[in-house]
Protein backbone atom coordinates (compact mmCIF):
# COMPACT_ATOMS: atom_id res chain seq x y z
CA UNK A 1 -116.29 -235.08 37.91
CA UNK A 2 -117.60 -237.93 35.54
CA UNK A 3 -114.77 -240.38 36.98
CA UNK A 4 -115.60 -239.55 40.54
CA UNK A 5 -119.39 -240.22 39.81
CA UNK A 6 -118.15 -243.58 37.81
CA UNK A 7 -115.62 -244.58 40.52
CA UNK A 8 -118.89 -244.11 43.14
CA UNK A 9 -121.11 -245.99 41.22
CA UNK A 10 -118.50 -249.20 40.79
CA UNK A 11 -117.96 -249.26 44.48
CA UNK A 12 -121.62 -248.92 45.27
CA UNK A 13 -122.61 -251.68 42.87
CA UNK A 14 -119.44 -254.26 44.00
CA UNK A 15 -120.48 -253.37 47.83
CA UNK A 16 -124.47 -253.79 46.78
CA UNK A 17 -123.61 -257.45 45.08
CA UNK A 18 -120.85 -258.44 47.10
CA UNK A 19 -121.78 -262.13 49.20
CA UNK A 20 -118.28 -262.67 50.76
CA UNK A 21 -118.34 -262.13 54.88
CA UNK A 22 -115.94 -262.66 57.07
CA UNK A 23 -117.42 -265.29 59.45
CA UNK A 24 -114.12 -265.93 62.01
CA UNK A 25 -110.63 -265.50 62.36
CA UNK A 26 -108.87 -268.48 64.21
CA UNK A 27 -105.68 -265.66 65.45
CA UNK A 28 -102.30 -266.87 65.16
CA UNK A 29 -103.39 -270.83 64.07
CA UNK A 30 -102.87 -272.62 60.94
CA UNK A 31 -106.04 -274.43 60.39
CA UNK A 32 -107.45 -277.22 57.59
CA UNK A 33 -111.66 -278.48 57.37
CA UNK A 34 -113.05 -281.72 57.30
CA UNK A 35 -116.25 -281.63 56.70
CA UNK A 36 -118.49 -285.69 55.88
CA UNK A 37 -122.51 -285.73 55.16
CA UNK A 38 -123.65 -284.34 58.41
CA UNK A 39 -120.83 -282.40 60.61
CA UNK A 40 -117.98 -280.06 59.79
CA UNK A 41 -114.84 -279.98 61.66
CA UNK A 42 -111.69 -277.74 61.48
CA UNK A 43 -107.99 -279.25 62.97
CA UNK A 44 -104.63 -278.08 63.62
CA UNK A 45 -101.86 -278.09 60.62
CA UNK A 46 -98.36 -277.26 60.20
CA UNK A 47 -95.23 -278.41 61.56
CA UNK A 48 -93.50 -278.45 64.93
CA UNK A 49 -96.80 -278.33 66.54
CA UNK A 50 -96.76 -279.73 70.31
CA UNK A 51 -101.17 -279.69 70.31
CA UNK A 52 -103.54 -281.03 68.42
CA UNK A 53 -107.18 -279.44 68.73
CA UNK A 54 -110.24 -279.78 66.80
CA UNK A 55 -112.61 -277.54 66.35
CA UNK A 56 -117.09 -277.54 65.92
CA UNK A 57 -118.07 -276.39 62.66
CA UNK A 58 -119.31 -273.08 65.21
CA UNK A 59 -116.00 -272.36 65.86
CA UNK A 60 -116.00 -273.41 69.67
CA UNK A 61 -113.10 -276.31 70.63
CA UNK A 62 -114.07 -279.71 70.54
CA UNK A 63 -110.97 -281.07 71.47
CA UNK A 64 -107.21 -280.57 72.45
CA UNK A 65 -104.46 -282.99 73.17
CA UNK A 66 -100.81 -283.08 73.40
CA UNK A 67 -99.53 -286.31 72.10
CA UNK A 68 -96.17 -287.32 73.84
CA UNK A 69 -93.01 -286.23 71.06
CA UNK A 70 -90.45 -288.91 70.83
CA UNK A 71 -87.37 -287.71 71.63
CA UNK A 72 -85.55 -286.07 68.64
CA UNK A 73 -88.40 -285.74 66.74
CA UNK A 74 -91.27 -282.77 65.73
CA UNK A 75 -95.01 -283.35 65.22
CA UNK A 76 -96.62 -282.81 62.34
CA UNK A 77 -99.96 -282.22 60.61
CA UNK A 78 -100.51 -282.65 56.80
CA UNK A 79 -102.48 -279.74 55.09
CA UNK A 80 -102.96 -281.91 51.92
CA UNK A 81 -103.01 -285.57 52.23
CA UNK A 82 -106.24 -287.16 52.13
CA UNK A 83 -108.11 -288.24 55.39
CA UNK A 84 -106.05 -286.79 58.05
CA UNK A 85 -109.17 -286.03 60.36
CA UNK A 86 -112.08 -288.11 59.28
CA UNK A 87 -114.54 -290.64 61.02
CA UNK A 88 -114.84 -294.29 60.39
CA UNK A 89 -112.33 -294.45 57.91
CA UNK A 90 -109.46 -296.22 60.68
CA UNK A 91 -112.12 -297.31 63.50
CA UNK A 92 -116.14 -297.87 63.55
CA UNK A 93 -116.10 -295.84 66.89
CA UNK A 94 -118.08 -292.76 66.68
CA UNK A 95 -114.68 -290.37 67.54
CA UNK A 96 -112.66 -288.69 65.11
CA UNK A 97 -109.30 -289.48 64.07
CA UNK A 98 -106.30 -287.88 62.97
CA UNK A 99 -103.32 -288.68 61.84
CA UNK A 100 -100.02 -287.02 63.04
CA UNK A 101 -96.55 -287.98 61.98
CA UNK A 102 -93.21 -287.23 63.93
CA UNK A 103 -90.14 -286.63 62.10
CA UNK A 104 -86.58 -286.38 62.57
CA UNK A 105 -83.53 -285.88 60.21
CA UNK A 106 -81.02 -288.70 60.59
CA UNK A 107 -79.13 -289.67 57.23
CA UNK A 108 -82.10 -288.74 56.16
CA UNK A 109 -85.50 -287.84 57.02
CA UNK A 110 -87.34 -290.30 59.48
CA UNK A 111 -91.17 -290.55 60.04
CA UNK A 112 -92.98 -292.24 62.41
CA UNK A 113 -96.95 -292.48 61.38
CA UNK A 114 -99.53 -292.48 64.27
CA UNK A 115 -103.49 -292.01 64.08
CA UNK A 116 -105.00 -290.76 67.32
CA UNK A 117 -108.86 -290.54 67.89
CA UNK A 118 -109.98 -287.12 69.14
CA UNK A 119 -109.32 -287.71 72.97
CA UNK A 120 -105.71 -288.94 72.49
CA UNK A 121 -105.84 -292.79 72.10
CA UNK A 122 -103.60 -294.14 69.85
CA UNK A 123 -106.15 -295.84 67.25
CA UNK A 124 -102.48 -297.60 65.26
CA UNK A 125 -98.85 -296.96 65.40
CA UNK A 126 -97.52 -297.71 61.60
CA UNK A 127 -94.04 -297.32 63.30
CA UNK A 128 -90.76 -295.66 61.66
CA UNK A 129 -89.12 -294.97 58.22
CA UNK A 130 -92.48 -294.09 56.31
CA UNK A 131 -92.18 -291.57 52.87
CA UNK A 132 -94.27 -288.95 53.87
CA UNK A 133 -93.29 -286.37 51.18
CA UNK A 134 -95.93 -286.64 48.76
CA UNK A 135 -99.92 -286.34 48.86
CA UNK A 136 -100.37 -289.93 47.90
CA UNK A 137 -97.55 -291.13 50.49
CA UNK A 138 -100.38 -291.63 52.66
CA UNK A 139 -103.20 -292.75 50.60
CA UNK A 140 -106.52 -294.29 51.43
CA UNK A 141 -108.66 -295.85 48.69
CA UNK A 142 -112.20 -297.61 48.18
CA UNK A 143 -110.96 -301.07 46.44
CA UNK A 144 -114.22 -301.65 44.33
CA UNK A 145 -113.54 -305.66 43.95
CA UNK A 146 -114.17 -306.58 47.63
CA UNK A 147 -115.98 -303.34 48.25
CA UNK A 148 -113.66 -302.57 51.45
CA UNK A 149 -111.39 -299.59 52.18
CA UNK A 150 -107.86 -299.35 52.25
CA UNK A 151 -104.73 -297.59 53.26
CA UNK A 152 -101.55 -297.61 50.75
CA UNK A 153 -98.13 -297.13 52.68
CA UNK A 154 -94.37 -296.71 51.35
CA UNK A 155 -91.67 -298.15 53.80
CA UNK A 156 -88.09 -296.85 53.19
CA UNK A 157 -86.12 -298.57 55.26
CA UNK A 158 -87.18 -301.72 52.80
CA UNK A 159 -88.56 -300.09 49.59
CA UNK A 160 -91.91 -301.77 49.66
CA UNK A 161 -95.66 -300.65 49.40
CA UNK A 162 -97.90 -301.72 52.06
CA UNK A 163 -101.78 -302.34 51.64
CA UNK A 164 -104.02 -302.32 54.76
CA UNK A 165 -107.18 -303.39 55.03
CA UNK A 166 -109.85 -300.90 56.50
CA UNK A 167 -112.65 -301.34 58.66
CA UNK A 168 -115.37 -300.65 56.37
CA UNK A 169 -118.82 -299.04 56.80
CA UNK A 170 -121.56 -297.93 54.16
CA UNK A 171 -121.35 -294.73 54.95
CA UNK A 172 -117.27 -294.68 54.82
CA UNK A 173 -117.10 -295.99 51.66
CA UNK A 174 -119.27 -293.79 50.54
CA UNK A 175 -116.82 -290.82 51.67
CA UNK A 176 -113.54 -292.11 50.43
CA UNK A 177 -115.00 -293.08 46.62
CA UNK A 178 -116.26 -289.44 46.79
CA UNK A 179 -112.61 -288.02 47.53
CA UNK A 180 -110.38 -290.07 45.73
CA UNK A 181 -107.91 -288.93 43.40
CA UNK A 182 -105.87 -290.62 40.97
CA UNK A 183 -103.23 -292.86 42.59
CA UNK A 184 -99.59 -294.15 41.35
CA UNK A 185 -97.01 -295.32 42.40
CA UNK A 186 -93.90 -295.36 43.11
CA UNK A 187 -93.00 -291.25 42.27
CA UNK A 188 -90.68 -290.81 41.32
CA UNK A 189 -90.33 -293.27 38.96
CA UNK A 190 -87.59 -294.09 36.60
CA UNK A 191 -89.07 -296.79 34.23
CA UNK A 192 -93.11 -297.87 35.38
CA UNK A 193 -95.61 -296.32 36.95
CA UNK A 194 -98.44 -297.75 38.60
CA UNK A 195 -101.61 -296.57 38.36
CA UNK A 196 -105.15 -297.62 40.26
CA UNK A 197 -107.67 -297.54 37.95
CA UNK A 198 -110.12 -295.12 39.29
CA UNK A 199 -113.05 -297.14 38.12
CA UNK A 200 -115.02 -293.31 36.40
CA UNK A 201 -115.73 -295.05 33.24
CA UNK A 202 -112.85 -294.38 31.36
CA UNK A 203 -110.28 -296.77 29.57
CA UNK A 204 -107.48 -294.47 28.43
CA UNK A 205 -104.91 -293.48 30.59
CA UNK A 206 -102.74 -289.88 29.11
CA UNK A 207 -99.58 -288.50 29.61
CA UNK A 208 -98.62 -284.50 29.46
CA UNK A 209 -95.64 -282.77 30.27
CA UNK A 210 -95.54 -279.54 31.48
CA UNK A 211 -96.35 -278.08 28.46
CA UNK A 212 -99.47 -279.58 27.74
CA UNK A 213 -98.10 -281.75 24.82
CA UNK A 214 -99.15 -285.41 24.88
CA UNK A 215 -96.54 -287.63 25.15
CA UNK A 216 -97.64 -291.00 25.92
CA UNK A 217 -101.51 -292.92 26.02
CA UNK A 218 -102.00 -296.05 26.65
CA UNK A 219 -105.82 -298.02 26.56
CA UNK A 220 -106.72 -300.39 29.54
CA UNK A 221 -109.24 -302.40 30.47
CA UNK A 222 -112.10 -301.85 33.12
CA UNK A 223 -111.11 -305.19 35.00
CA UNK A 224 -107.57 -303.89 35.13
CA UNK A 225 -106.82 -303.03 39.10
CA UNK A 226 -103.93 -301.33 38.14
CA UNK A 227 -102.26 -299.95 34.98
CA UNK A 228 -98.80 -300.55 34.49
CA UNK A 229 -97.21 -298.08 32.16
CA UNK A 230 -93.52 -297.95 31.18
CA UNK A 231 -92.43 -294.28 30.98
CA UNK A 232 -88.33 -295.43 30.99
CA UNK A 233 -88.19 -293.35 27.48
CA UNK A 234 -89.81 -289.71 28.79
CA UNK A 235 -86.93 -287.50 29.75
CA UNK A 236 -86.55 -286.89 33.42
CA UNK A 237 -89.08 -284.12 34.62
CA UNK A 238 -92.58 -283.34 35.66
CA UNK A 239 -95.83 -284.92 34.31
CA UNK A 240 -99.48 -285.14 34.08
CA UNK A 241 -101.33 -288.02 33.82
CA UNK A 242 -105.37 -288.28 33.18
CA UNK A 243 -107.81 -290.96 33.11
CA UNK A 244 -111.52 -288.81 32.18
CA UNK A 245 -111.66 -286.31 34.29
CA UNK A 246 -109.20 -287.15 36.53
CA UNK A 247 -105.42 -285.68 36.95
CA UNK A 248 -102.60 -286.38 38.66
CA UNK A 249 -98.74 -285.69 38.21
CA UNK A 250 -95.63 -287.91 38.74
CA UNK A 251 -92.08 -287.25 38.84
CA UNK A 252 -89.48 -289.34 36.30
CA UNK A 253 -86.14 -289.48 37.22
């Protein structure tokens, strides 16, 4: 009798101090959030997807379009790469934009990056043969030296990192320096890795492997765009590397 009584009394004090409500269900679709200072949006995710639609942070459809597929290939939408729906990060217009990238598989896996605003309108078309495997594949960045945004691209075809230059507003600036991660390139790496200095007040950048064991550290300056660290001697594996607060992992081969 004394566990019944305790078993009541648990349940009626989780149900009398429990906050968590269901507020929708979005039946049978993958969905991710973007959310800036004054709206809150929810988009389409996931992989051979033939619509995009964006949803009102009340749950009603904002918009839908069905981008035309190249032939051979599948549409995608990240669920983890930064900025995939945002607003005024690729065009000063007051639509959102998304980006959506079409792959095929020949010798290889082939992507094709295209941003569309939220009526259809192709806002650029990066072309073919972009790596679009990791969540800083498709990176965008608030350069702090000319106070302008930018996007950081990896082209295959011709092994080669590509910077563009962002139309820049107050307000998106604000919103990428509030998201940004730590950045590096390439990954995998086999000798250095790049890193953009994050600009958070620290000078040291630290390397863990999986273990937690620090293996390398190396002190840079706060003029130093980017920090250029040669990890040819760590065996090939998984890592962690941390500037302050900040982590992020690369791959050595």
């Amino acid at each position: 009798m004394k566990k019944i009584l305790l078993s009541v009394a648990i349940m009626a004090t989780n149900f009398a101090f429990s906050q968590i409500t269901l507020e929708t269900t979005y039946t049978s679709e993958n969905l991710q959030v973007y959310t800036n200072a004054t709206e809150t949006n929810y988009y389409s995710v996931g992989q051979n997807l033939t619509t995009v639609k964006i949803y009102n942070a009340n749950h009603t459809l904002k918009k839908q379009f069905s981008p035309t597929i190249p032939t051979g290939y599948s549409m995608n939408i990240s669920s983890y790469n930064n900025f995939i729906l945002s607003k005024n990060i690729f065009n000063t217009d007051n639509l959102l934009e998304i980006v959506v990238v079409f792959s095929k598989y020949d010798n290889g896996l082939i992507n094709k990056i295209v941003i569309f605003n939220e009526d259809g309108q192709i806002v650029k078309d990066f072309g073919e043969n972009y790596r679009f495997d990791d969540e800083f594949d498709f990176y965008v960045y608030h350069d702090n030296t000319t106070n302008t945004n930018k996007l950081r691209l990896y082209k295959v075809t011709i092994n080669s990192t590509e910077i563009y230059n962002l139309s820049t507003t107050s307000l998106a600036a604000k919103e990428v320096q509030s998201q940004n991660k730590l950045s590096a390139f390439p990954i995998p790496t086999n000798k250095i890795l790049n890193i953009i200095n994050p600009d958070n007040g620290a000078n040291k950048v630290q390397i863990y492997d999986t273990s937690g064991k620090l293996v390398m550290n190396k002190v840079f300056s706060s003029n130093e765009d980017k920090i250029a660290i040669d990890v040819e001697t760590l065996t090939k594996g998984i890592y962690i590397y941390k500037i302050g607060e900040l982590s992020s992992k690369f791959i050595k081969n």
